[in-house]
Protein backbone atom coordinates (compact mmCIF):
# COMPACT_ATOMS: atom_id res chain seq x y z
CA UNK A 1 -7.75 -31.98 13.02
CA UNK A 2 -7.11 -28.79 11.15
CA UNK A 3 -3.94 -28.64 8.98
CA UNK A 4 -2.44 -25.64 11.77
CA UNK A 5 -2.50 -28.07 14.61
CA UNK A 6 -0.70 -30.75 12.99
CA UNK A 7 1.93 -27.83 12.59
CA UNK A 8 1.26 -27.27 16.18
CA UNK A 9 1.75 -30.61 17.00
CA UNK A 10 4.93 -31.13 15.02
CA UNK A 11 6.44 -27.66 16.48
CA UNK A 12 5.71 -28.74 20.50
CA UNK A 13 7.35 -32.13 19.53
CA UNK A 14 10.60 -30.62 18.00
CA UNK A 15 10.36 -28.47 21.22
CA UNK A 16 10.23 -31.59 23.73
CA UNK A 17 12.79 -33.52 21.30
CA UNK A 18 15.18 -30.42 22.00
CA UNK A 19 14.62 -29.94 25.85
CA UNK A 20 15.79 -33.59 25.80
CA UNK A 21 19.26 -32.45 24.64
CA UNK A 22 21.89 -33.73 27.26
CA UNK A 23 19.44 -34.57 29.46
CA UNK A 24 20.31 -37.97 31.36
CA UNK A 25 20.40 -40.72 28.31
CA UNK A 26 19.73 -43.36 30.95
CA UNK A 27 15.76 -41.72 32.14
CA UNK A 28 15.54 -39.99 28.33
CA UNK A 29 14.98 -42.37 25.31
CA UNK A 30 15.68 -38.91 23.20
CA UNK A 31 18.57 -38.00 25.30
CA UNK A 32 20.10 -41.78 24.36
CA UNK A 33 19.57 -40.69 20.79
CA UNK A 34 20.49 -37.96 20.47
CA UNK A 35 23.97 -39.09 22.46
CA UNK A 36 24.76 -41.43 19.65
CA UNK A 37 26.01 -41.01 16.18
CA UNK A 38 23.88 -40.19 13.62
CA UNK A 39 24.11 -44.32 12.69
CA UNK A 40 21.83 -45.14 15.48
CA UNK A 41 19.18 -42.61 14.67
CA UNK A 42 19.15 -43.14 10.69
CA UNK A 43 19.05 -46.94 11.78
CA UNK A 44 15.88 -46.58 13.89
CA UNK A 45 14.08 -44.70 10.88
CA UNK A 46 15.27 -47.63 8.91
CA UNK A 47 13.54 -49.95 11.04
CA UNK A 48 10.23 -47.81 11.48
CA UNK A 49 9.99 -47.15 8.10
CA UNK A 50 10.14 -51.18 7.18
CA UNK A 51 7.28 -52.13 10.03
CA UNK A 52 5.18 -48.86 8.35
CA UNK A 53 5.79 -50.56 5.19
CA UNK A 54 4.81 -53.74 6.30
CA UNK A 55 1.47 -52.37 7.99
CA UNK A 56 0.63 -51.05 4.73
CA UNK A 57 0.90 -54.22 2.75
CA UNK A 58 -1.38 -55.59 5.82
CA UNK A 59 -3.79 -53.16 5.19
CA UNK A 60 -4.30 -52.76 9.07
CA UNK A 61 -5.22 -49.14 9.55
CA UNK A 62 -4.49 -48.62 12.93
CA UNK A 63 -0.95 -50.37 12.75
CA UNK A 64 0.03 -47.85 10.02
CA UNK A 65 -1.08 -45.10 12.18
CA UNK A 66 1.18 -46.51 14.59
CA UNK A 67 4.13 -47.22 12.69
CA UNK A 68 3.66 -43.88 10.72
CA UNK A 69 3.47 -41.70 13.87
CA UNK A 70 6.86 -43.87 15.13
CA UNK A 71 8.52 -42.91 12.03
CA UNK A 72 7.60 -39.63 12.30
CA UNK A 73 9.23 -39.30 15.31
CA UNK A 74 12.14 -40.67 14.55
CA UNK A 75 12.45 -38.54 11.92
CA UNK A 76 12.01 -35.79 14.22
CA UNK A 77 15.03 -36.87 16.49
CA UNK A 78 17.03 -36.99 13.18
CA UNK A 79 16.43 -33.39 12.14
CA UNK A 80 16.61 -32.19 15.96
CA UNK A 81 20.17 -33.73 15.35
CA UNK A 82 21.15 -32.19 12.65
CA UNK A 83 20.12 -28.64 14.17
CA UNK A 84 17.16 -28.90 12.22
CA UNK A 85 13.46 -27.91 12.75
CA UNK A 86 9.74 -30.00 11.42
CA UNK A 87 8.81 -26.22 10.56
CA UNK A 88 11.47 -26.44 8.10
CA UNK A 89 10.00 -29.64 6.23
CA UNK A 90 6.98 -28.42 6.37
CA UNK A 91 7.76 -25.02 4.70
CA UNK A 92 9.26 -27.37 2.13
CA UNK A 93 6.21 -29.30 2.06
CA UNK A 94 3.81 -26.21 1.49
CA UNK A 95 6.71 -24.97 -1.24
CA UNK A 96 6.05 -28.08 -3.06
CA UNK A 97 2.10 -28.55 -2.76
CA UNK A 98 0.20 -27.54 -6.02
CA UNK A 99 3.18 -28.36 -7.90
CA UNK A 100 3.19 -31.21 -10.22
CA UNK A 101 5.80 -34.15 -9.31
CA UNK A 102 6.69 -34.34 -12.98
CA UNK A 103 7.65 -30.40 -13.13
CA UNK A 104 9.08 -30.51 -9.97
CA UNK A 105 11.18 -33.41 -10.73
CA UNK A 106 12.17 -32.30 -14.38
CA UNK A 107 13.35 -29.15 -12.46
CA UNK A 108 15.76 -31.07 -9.94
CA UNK A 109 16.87 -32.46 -12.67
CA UNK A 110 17.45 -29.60 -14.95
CA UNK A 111 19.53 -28.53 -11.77
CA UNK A 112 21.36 -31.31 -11.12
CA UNK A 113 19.27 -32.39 -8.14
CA UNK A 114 17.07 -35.52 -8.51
CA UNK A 115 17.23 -37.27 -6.15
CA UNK A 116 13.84 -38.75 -6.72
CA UNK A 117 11.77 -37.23 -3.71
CA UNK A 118 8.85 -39.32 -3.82
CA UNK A 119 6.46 -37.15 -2.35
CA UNK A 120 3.28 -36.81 -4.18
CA UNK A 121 1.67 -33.48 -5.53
CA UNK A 122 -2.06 -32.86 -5.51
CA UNK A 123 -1.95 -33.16 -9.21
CA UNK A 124 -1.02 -36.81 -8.93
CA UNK A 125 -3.08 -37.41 -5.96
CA UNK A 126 -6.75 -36.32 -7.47
């Protein structure tokens, strides 16, 4: 998969997460989302992101894939919530890539901003 479908992919899921705004929350698991408070959606990434975790430490390749592509999507609902679009993360994303995590984190901090991002740079990576 080339890196512009995964954008692709990302951008017609934020589109289906936001046609599922006030739809009926009893036939639309994103409609019941989306109808609670933000509690309920930052709870389910909570959850996702502990089974991910725990696939990891399992080593089980195709359970990460699973529980990564859950959390992903929960994730999604979250921004969608918040008025927010994936094309927005991943601008932030391509912002950040080529840029060392140690510059990049001595700069949030220089700004007042660490908040300790943990996502890796391709210096740290290779």
């Amino acid at each position: 998969m080339k890196s512009g479908d995964s954008n692709s992919v990302l951008s017609r899921l934020g589109d289906v997460i936001e046609s599922r705004r006030g739809a009926d929350p009893e036939r639309s698991y994103v409609a019941r989302l989306l109808a609670q408070e933000p509690d309920s959606i930052l709870k389910k990434i909570g959850e996702e992101a502990t089974e991910t975790v725990m696939a990891a430490k399992d080593g089980d390749r195709e359970r990460i894939i699973a529980e990564t592509a859950d959390l992903w999507f929960h994730c999604l609902v979250m921004l969608a919530h918040y008025g927010l679009r994936p094309e927005l993360v991943l601008a932030e994303l391509d912002r950040r890539a080529g840029v060392s995590g140690m510059e990049e984190k001595a700069l949030r901090k220089a700004l007042g901003r660490d908040r300790g991002s943990g996502v890796p740079r391709e210096e740290e990576n290779g």
